[in-house]
C-alpha atoms as a PDB file:
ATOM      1  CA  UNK A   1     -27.356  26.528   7.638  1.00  0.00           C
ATOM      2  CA  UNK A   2     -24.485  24.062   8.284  1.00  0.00           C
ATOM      3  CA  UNK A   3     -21.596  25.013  10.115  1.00  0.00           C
ATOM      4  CA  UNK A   4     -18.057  23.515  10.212  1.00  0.00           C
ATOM      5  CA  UNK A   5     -15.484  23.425  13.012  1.00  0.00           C
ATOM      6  CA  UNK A   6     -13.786  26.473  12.934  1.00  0.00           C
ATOM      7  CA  UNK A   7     -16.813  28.563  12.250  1.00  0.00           C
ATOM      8  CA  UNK A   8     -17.083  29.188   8.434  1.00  0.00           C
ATOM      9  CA  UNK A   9     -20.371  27.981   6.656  1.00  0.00           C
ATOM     10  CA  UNK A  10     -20.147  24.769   4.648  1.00  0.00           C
ATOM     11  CA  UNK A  11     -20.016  25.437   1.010  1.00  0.00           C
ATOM     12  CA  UNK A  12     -19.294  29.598   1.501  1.00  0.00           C
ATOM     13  CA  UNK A  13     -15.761  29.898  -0.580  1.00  0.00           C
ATOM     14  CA  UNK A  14     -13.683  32.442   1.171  1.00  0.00           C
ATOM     15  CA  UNK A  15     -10.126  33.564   2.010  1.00  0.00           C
ATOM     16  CA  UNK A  16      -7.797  31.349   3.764  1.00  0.00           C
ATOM     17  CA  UNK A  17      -6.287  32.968   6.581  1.00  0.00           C
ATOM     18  CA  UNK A  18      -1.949  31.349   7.018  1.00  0.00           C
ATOM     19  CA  UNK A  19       0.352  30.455   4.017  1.00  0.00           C
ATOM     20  CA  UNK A  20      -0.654  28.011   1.517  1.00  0.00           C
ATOM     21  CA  UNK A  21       0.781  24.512   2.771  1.00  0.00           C
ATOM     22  CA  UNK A  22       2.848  22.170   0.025  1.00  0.00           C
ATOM     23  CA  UNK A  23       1.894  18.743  -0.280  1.00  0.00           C
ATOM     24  CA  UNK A  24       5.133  17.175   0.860  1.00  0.00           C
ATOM     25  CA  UNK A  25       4.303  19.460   4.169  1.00  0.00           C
ATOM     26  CA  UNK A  26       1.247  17.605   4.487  1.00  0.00           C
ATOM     27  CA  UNK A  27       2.396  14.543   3.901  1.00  0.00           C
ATOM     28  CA  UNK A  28       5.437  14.876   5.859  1.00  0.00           C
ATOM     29  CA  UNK A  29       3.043  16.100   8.621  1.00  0.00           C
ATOM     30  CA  UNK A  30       0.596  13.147   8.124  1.00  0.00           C
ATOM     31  CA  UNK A  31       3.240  10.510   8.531  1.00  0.00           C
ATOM     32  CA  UNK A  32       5.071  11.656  11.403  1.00  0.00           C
ATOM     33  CA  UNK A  33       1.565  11.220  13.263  1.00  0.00           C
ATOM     34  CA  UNK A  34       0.460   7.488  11.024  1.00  0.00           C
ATOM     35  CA  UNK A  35      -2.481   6.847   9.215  1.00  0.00           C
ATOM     36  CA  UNK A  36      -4.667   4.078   9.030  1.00  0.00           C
ATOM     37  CA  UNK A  37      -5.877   3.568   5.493  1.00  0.00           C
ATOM     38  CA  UNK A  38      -9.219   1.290   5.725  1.00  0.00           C
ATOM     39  CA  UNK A  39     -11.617  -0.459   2.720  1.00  0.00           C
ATOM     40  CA  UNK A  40     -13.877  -2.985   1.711  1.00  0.00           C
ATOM     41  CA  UNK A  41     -14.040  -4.675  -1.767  1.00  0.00           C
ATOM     42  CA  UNK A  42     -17.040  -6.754  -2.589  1.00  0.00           C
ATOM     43  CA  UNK A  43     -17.726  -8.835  -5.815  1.00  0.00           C
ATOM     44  CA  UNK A  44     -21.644 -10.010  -6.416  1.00  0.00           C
ATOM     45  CA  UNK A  45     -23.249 -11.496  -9.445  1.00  0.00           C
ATOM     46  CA  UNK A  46     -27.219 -10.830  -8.929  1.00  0.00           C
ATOM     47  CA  UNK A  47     -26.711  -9.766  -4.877  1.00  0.00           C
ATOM     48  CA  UNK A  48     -25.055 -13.151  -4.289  1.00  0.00           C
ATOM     49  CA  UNK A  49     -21.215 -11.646  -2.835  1.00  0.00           C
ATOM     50  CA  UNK A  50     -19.118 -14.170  -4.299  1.00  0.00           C
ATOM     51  CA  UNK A  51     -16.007 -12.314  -2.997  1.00  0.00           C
ATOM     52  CA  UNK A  52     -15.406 -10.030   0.204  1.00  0.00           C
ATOM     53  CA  UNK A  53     -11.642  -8.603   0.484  1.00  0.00           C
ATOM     54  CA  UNK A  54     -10.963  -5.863   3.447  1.00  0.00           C
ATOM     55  CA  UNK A  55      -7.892  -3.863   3.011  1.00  0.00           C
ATOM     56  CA  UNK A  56      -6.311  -2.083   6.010  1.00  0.00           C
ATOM     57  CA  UNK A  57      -3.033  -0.647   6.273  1.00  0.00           C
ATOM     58  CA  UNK A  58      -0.847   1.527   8.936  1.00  0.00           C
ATOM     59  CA  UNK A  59       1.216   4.158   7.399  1.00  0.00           C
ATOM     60  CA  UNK A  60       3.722   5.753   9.405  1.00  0.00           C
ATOM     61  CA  UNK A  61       7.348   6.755   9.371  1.00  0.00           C
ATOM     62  CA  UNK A  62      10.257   5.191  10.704  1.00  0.00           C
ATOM     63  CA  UNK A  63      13.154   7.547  11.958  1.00  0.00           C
ATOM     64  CA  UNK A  64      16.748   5.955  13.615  1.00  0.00           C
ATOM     65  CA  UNK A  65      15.001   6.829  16.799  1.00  0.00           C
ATOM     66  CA  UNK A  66      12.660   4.287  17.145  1.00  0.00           C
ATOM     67  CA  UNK A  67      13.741   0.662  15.653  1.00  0.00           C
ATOM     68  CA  UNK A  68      11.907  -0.887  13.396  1.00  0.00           C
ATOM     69  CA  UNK A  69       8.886  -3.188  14.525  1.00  0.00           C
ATOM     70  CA  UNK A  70      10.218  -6.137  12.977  1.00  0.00           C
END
């Protein structure tokens, strides 16, 4: 038996405890701390990679607090 980290057993559906949270909460939420979005794109013919691209971005918010990095 697997256990997460707060307690509950992986796959076991059960009540949430706390309000349901909207998704512009969580985004809101997610982009006041950043993000760092990360992936790989490969493009073989026959397991010869003809192509490798590797996509990373930084996601974060900007407020009149802090200036602008650029």
């Amino acid at each position: 038996m697997t256990t997460d980290l707060v307690g509950g057993v992986l796959g076991e559906a059960g009540p949430r405890s706390g309000p349901p949270v909207a998704l512009i909460d969580l985004l809101d939420r997610l982009l006041n701390g950043g993000a760092v979005l990360t992936g790989d794109l490969v493009l073989s013919i026959a397991d010869v990679d003809l192509v490798h691209i590797s996509l990373r971005a930084v996601i974060r918010s900007v407020t009149g607090e802090e200036p602008a990095p650029w």
